[in-house]
C-alpha atoms as a PDB file:
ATOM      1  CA  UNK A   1      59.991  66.403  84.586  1.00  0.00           C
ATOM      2  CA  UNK A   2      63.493  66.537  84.390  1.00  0.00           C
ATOM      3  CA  UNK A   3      66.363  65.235  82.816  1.00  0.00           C
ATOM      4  CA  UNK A   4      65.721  62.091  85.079  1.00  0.00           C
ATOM      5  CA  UNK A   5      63.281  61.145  82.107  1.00  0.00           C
ATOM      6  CA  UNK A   6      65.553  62.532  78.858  1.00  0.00           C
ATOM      7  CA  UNK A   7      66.602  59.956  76.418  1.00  0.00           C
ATOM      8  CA  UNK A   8      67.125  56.288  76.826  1.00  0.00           C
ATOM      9  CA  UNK A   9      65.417  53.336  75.418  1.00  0.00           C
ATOM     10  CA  UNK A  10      61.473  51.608  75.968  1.00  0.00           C
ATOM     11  CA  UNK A  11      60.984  48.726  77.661  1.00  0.00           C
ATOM     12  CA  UNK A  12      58.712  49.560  79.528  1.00  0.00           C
ATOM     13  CA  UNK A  13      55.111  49.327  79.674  1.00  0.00           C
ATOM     14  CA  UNK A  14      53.272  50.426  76.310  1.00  0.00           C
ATOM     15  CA  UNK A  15      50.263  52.038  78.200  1.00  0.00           C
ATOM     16  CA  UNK A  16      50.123  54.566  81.049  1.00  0.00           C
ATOM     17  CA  UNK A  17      47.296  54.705  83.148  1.00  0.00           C
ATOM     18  CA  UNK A  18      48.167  56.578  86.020  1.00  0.00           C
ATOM     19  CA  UNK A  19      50.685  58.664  87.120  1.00  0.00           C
ATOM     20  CA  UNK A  20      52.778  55.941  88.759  1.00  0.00           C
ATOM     21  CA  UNK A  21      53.194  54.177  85.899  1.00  0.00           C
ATOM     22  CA  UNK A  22      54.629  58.024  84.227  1.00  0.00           C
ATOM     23  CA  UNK A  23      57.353  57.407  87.416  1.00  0.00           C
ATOM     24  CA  UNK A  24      57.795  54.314  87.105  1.00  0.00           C
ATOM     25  CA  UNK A  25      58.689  54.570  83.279  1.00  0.00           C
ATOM     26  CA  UNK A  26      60.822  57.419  84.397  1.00  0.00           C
ATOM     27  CA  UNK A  27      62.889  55.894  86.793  1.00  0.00           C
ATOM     28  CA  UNK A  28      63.042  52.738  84.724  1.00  0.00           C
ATOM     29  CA  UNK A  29      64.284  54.207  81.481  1.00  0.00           C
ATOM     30  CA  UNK A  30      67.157  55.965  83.705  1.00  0.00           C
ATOM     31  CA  UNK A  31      68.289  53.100  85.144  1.00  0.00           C
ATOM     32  CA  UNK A  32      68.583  51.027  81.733  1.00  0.00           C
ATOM     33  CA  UNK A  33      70.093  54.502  80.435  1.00  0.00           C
ATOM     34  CA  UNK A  34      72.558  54.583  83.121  1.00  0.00           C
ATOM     35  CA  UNK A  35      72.043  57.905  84.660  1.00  0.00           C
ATOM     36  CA  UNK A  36      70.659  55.973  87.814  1.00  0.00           C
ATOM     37  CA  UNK A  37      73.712  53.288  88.492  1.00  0.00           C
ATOM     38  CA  UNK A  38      73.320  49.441  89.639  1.00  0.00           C
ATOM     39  CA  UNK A  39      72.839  49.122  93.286  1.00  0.00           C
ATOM     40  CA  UNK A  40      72.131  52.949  93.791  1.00  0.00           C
ATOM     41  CA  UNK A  41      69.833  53.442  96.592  1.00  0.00           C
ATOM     42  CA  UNK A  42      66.552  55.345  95.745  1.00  0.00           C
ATOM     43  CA  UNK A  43      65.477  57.958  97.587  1.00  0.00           C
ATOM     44  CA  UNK A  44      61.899  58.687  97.891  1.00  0.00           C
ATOM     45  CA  UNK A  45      61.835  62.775  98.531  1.00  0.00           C
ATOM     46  CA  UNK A  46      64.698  62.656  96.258  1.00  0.00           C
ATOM     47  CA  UNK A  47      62.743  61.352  93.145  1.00  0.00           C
ATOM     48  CA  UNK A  48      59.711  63.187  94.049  1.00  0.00           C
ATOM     49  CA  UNK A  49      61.992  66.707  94.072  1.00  0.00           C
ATOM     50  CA  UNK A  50      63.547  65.911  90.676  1.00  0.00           C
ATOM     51  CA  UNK A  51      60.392  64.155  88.840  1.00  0.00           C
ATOM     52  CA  UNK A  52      57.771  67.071  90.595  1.00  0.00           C
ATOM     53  CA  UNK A  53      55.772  64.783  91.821  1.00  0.00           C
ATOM     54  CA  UNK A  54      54.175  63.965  95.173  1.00  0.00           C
ATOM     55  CA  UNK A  55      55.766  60.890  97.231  1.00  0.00           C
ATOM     56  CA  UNK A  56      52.777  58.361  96.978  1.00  0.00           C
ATOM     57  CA  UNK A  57      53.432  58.177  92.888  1.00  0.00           C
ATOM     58  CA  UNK A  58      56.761  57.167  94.078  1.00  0.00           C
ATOM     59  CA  UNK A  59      56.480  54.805  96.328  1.00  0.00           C
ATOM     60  CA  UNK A  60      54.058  53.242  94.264  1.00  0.00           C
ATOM     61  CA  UNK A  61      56.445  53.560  91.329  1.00  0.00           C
ATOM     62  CA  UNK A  62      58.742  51.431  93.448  1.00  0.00           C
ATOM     63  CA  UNK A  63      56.857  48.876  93.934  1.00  0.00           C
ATOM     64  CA  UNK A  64      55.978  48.420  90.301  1.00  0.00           C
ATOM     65  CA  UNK A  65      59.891  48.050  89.757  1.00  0.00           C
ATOM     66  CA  UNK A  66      60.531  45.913  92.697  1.00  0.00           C
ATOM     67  CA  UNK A  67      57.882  43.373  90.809  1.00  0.00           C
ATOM     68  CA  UNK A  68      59.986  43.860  88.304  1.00  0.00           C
ATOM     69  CA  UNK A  69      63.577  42.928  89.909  1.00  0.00           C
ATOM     70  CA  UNK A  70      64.624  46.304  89.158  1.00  0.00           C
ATOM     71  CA  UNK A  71      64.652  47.868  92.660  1.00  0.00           C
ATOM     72  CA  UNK A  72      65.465  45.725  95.907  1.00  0.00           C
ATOM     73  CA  UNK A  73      63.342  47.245  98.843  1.00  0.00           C
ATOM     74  CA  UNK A  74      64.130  45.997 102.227  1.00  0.00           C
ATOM     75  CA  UNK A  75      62.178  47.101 105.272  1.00  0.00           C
ATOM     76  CA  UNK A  76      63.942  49.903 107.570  1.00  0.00           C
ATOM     77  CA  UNK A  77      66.582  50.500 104.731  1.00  0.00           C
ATOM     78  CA  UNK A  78      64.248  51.503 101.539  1.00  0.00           C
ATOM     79  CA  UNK A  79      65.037  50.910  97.873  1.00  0.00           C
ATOM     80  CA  UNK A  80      68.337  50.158  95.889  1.00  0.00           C
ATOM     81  CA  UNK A  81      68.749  49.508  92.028  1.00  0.00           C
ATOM     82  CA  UNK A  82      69.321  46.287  91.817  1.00  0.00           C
ATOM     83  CA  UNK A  83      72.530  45.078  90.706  1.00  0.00           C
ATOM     84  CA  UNK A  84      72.196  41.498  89.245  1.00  0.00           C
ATOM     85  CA  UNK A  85      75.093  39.701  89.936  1.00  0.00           C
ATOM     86  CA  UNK A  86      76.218  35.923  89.384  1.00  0.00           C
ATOM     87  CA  UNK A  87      74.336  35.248  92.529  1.00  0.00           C
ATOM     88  CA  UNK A  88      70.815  36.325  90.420  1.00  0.00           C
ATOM     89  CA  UNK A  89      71.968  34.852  87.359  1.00  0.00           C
ATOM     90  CA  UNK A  90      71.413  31.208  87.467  1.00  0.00           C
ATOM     91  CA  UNK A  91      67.968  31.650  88.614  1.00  0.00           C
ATOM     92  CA  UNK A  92      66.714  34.332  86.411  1.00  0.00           C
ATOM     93  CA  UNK A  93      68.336  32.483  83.153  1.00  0.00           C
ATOM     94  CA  UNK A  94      66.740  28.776  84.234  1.00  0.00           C
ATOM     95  CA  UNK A  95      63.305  30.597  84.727  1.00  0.00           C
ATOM     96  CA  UNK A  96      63.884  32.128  81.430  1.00  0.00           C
ATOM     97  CA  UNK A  97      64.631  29.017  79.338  1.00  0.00           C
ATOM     98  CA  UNK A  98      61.616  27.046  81.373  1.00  0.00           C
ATOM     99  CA  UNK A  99      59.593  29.980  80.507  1.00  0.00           C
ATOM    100  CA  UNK A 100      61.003  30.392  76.588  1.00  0.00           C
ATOM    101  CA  UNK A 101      60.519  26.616  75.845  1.00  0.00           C
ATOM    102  CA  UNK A 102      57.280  26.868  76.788  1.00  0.00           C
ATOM    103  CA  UNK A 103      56.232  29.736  74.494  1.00  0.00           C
ATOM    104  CA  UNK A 104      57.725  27.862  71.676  1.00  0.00           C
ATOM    105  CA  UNK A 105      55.717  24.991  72.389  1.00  0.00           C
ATOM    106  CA  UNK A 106      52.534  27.339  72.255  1.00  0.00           C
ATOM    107  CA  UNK A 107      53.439  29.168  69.359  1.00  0.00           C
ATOM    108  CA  UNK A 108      53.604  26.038  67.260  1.00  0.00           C
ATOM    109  CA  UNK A 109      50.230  24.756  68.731  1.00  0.00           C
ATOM    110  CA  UNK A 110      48.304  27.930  68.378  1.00  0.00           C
ATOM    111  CA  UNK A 111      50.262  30.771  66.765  1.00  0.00           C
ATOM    112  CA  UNK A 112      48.291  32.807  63.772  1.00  0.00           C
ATOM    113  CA  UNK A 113      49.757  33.954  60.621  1.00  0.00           C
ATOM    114  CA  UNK A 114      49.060  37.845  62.217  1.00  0.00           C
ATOM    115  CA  UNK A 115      51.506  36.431  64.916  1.00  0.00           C
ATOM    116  CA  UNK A 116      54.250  35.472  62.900  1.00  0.00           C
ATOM    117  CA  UNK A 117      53.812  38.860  61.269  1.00  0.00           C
ATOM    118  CA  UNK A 118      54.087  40.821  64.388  1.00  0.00           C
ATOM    119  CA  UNK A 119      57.283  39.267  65.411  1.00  0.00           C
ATOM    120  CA  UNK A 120      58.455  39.914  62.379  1.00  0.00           C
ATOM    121  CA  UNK A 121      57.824  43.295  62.250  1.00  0.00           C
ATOM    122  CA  UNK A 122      59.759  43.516  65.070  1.00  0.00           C
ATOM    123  CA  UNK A 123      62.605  42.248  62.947  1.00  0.00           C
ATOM    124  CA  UNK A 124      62.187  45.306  60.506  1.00  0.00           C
ATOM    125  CA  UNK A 125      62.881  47.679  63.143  1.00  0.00           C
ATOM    126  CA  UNK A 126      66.832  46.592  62.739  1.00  0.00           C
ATOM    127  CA  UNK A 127      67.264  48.561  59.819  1.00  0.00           C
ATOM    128  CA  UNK A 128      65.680  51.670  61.101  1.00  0.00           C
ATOM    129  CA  UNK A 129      68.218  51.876  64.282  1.00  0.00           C
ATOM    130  CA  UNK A 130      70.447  54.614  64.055  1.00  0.00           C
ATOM    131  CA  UNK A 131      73.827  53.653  63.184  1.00  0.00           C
ATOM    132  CA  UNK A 132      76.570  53.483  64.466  1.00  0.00           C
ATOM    133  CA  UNK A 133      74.495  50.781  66.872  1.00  0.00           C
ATOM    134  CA  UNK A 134      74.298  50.546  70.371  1.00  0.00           C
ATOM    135  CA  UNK A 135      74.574  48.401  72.578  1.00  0.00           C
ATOM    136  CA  UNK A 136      71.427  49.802  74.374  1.00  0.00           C
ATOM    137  CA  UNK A 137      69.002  50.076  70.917  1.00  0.00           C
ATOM    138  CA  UNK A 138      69.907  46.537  69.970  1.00  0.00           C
ATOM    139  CA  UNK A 139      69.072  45.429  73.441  1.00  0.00           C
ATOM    140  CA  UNK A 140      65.868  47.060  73.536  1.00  0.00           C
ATOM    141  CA  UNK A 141      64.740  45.782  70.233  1.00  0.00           C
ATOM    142  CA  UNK A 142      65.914  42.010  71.052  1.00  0.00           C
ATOM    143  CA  UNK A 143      63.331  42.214  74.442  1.00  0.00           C
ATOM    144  CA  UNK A 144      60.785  43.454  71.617  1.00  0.00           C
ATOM    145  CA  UNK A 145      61.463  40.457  70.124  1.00  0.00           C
ATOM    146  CA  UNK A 146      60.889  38.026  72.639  1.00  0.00           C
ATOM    147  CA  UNK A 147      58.191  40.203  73.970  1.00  0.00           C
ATOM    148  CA  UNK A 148      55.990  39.485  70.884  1.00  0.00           C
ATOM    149  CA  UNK A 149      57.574  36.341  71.218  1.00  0.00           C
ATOM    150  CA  UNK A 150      55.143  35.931  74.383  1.00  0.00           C
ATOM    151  CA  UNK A 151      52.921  37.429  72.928  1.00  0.00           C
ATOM    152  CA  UNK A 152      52.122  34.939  70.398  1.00  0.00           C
ATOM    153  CA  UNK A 153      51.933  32.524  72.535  1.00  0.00           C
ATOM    154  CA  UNK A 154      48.535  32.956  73.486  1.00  0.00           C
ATOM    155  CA  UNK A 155      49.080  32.283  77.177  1.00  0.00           C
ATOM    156  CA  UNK A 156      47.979  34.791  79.517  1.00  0.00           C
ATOM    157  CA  UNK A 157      50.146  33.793  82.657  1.00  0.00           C
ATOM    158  CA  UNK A 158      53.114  32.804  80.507  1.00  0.00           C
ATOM    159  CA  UNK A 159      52.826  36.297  79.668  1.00  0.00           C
ATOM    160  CA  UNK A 160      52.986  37.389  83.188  1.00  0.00           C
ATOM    161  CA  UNK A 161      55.821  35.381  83.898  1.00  0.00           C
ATOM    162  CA  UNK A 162      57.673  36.959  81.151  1.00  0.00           C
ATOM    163  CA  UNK A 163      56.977  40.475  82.567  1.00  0.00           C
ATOM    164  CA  UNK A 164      58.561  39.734  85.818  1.00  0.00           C
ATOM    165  CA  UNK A 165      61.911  38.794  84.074  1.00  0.00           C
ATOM    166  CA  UNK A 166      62.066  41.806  81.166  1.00  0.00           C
ATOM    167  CA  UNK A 167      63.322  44.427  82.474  1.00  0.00           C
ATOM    168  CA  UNK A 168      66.150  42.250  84.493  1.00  0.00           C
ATOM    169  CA  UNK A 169      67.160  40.247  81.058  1.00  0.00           C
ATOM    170  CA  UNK A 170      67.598  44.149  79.554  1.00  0.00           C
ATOM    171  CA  UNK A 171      70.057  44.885  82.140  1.00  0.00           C
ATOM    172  CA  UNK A 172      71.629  41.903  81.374  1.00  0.00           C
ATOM    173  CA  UNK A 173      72.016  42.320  77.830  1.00  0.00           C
ATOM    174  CA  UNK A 174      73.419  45.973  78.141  1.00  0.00           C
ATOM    175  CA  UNK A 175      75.312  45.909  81.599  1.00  0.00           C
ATOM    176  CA  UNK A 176      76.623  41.692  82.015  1.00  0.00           C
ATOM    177  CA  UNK A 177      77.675  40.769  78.653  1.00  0.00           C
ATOM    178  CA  UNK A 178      74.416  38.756  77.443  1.00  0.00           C
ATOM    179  CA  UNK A 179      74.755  40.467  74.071  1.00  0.00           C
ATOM    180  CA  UNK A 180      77.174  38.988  71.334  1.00  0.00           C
ATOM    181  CA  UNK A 181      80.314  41.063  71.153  1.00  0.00           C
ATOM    182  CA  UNK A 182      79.575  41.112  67.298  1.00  0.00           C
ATOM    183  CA  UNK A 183      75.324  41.676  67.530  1.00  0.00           C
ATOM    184  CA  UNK A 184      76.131  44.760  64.780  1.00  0.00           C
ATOM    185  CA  UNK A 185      76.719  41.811  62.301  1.00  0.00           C
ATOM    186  CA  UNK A 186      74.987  38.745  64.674  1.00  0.00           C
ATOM    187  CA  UNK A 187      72.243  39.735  65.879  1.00  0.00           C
ATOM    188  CA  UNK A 188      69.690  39.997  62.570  1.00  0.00           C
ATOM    189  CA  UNK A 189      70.165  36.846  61.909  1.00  0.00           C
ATOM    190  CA  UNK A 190      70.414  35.159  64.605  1.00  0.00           C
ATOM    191  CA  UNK A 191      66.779  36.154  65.314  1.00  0.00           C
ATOM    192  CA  UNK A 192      65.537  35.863  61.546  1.00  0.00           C
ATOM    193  CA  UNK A 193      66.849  31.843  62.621  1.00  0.00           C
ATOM    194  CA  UNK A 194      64.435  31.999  65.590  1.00  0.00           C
ATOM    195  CA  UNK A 195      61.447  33.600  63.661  1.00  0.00           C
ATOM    196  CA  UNK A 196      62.091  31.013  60.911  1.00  0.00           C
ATOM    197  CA  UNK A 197      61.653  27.572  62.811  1.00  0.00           C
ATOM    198  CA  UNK A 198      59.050  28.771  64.826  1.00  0.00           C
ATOM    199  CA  UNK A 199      57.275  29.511  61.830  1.00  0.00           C
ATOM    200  CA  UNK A 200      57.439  25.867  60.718  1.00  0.00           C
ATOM    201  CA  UNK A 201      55.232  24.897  64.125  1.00  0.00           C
ATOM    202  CA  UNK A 202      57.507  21.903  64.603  1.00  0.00           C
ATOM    203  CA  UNK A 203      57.744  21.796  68.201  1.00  0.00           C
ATOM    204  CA  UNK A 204      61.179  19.745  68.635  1.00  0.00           C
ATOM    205  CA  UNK A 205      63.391  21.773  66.203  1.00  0.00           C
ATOM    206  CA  UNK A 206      61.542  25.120  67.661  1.00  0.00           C
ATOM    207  CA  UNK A 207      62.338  24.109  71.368  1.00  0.00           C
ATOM    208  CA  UNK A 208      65.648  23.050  70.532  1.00  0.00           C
ATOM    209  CA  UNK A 209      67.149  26.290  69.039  1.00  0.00           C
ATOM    210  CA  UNK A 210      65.263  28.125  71.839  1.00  0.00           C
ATOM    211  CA  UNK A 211      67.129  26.354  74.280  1.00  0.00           C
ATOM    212  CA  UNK A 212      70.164  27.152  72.741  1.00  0.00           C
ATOM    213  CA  UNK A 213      69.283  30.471  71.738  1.00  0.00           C
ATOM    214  CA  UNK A 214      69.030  31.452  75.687  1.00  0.00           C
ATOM    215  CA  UNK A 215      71.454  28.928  76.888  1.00  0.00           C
ATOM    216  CA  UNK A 216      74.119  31.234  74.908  1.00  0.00           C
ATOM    217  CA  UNK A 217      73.120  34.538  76.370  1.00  0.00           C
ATOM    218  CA  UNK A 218      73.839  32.528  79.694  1.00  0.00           C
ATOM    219  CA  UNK A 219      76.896  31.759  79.250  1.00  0.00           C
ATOM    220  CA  UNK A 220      78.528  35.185  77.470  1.00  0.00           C
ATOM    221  CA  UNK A 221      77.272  36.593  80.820  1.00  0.00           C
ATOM    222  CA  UNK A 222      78.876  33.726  82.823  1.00  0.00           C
ATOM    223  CA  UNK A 223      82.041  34.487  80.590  1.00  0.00           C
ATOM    224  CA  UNK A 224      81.583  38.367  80.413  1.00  0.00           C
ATOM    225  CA  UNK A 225      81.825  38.052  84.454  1.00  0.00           C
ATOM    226  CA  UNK A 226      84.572  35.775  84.773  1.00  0.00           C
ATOM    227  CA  UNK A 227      83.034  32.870  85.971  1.00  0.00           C
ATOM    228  CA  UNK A 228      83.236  29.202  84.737  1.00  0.00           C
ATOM    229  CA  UNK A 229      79.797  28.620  82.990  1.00  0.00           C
ATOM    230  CA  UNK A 230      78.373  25.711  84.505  1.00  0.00           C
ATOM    231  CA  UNK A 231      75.238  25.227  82.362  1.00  0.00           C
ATOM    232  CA  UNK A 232      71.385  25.115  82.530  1.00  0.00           C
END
């Protein structure tokens, strides 16, 4: 493949099984890396040329990222990277706190120790990114987060739910302004807060920093955009 696939952070799926899912990662990671721009339209023969690949793994690829809210496809006029505006973000932030609380409310119910330890781990990871940081490697490691997050909820659909939003919230957090201007210094502890009240399995406290937790990367992209914040 080419350089379509070179570099650029994971946030993608952990295991291939076909060779759609290989283009799919591939067009994914370029987009989050930048070397495919917001609203770019997608070319089917195009991809297929540059990833030497047949056009079936692409279309199919597409459709995996359209599921996704990656890629817009429209009939008679193809695909386009979506861009994610103000128009998307109300929605995709109200979905995400509905969906957040009720993960919290699981994990204090029914999280295991192995759980907490996994989301944790995740934690770790902070000190092994390559410094200086960026804004991209901090953004892929706090969708890791919340990922295992999910995870430990024990809630298969919940899960699903997530999946639909992760790869838009990643966009957010790199390209809108959903990340701290300070998450060098912020962002570690910030998330060590998180780990630590969910770890007490009081549901209130848990689903109350949660809320606020997601309610603030709302509003820096509401501010980051130039737009009164109006609130979930």
């Amino acid at each position: 493949m080419t350089d379509l696939v070179a570099g650029g952070p994971m946030v993608g799926p952990a295991r291939r099984r076909v060779l759609a899912d290989e283009v799919a990662d591939a067009i994914r990671n370029a987009i989050f890396a930048g070397r495919i721009d917001l609203g770019q339209r997608l070319v089917e023969e195009e991809l297929a040329s540059m990833l030497n690949v047949s056009r079936g793994p692409v279309r199919e690829a597409l459709v995996v990222l359209s599921q996704e809210g990656l890629v817009h496809m429209e009939h008679h006029r193809g695909a386009t990277v979506a861009q994610l505006g103000l128009d998307e973000v109300h929605e995709i932030y109200t979905l995400r706190m509905a969906l957040e609380r009720l993960a919290a409310e699981c994990i204090c119910r029914q999280a295991t120790d192995a759980d907490f330890e996994c989301i944790a781990a995740v934690l770790q990871q902070f000190h092994k990114l390559p410094r200086p940081l960026t804004r991209s490697k901090v953004a892929g490691l706090d969708v890791a987060f919340h990922d295992a997050i999910f995870q430990a909820a024990h809630h298969e659909r919940l899960y699903r739910a997530w999946l639909s939003l992760r790869s838009q919230i990643f966009l957010y957090l790199v390209f809108r302004g959903a990340l701290r201007h300070d998450f060098a210094q912020s962002w570690l502890k910030d998330h060590e807060d998180l780990l630590e009240v969910l770890t007490r399995r009081k549901r209130a406290p848990a689903v109350k920093l949660v809320e606020a937790h997601i309610d603030g990367t709302y509003q820096r992209v509401l501010q980051a955009n130039r737009e009164p914040p109006d609130g979930l």
